[in-house]
C-alpha atoms as a PDB file:
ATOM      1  CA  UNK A   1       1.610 -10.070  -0.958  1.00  0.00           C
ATOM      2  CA  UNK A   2       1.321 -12.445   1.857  1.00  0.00           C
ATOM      3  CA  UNK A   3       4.893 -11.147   3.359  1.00  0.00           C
ATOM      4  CA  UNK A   4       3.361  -7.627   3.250  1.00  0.00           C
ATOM      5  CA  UNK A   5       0.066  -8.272   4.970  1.00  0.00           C
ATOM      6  CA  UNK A   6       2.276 -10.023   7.705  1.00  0.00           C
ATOM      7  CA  UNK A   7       4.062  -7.552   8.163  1.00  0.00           C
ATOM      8  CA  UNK A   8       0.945  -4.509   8.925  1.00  0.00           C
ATOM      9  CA  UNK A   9      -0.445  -7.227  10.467  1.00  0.00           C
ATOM     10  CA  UNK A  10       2.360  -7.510  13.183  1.00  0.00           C
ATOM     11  CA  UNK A  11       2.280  -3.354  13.424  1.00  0.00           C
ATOM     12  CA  UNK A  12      -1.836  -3.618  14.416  1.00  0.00           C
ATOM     13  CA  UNK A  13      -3.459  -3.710  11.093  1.00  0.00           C
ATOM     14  CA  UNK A  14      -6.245  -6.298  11.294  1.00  0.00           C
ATOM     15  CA  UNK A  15      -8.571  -5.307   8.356  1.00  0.00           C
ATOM     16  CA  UNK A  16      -9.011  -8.048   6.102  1.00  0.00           C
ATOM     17  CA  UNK A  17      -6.946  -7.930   2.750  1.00  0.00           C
ATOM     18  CA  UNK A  18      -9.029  -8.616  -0.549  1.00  0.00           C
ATOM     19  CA  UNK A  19      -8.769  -7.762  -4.144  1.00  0.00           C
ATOM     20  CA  UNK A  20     -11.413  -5.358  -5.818  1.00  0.00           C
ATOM     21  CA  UNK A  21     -13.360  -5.768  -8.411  1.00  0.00           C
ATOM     22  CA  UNK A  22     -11.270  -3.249 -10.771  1.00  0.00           C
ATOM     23  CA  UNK A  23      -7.733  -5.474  -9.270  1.00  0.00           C
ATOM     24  CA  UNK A  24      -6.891  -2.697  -7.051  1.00  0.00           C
ATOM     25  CA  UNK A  25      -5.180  -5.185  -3.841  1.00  0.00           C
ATOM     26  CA  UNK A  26      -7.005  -3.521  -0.587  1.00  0.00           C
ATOM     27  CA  UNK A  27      -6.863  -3.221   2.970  1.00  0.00           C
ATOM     28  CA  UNK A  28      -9.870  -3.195   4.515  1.00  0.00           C
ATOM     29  CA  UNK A  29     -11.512   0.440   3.089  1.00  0.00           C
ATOM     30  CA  UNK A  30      -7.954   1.507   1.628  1.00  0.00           C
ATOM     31  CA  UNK A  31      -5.336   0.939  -1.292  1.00  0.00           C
ATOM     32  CA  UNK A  32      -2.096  -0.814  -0.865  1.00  0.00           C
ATOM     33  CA  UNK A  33       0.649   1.132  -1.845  1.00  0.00           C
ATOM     34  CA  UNK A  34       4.009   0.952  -1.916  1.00  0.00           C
ATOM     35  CA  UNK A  35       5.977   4.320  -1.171  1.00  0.00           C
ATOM     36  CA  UNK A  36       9.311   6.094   0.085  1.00  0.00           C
ATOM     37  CA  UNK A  37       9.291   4.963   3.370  1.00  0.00           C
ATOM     38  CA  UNK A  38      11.626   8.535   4.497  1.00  0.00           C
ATOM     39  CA  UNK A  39       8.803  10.789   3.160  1.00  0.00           C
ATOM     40  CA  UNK A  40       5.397   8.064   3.801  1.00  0.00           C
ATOM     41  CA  UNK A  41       6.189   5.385   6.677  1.00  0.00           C
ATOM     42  CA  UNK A  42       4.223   2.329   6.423  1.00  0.00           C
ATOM     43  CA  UNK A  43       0.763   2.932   7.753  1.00  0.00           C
ATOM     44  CA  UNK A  44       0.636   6.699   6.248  1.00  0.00           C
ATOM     45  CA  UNK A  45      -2.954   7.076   4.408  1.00  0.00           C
ATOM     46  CA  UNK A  46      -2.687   8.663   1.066  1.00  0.00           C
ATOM     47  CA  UNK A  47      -4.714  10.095  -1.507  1.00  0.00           C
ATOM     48  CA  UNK A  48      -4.980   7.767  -4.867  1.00  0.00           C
ATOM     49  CA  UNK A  49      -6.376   8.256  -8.480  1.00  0.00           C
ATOM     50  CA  UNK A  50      -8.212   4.930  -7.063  1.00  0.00           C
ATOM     51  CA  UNK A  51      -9.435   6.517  -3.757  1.00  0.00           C
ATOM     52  CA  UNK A  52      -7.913   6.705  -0.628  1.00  0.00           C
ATOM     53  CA  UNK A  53      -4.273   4.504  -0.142  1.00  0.00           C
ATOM     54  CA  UNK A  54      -2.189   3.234   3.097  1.00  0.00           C
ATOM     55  CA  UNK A  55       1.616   2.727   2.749  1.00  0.00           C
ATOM     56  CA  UNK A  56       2.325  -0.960   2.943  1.00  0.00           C
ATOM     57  CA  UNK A  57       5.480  -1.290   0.919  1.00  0.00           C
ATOM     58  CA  UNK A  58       8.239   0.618  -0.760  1.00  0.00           C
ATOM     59  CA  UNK A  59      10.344  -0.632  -3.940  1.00  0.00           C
ATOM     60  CA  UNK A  60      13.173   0.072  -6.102  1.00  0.00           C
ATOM     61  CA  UNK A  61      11.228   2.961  -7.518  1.00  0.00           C
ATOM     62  CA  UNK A  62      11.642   5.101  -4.127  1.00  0.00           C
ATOM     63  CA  UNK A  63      15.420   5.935  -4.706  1.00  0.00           C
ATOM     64  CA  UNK A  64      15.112   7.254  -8.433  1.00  0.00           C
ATOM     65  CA  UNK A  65      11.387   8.703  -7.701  1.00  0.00           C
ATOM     66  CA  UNK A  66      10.759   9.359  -3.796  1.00  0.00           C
ATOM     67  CA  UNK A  67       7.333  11.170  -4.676  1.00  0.00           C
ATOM     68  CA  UNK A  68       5.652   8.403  -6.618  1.00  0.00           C
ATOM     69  CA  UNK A  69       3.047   6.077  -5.284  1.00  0.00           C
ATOM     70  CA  UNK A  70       3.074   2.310  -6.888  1.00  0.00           C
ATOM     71  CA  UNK A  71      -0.386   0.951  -6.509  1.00  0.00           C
ATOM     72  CA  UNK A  72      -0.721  -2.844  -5.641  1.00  0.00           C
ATOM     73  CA  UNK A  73      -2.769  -4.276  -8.572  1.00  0.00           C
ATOM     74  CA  UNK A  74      -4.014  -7.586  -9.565  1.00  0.00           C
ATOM     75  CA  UNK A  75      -3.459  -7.374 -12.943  1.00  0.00           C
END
């Protein structure tokens, strides 16, 4: 996760990253997420089942499934 916060860190994001209580990985007021980057770019806020999101990473997931959200959890 370290790699990812570097990485919105170096495009202006300065809120501090923590995990909450329920393991969802946040940062600052918002849910990590990994997304399609050609439909969400990194830094696009999103509505969650676990409140509001912002795009920090995409996966494997994105080819097969470009309109599903993977939530950054610690558990």
């Amino acid at each position: 996760m370290s790699g990812v916060v570097s990485i919105m860190r170096g495009m202006g994001n300065n809120d501090p990253y923590w995990v909450r209580g329920d393991g969802a990985k946040m940062l600052g007021d918002y849910v990590m997420v990994a997304a399609n980057f050609g439909l969400r770019p990194r830094g696009t806020l999103v509505p969650t089942s676990m409140g509001m999101g912002i795009v920090c990473d995409t996966g494997g997931f994105a080819a097969a499934n470009p309109t599903q959200l993977d939530i950054a959890t610690a558990w």
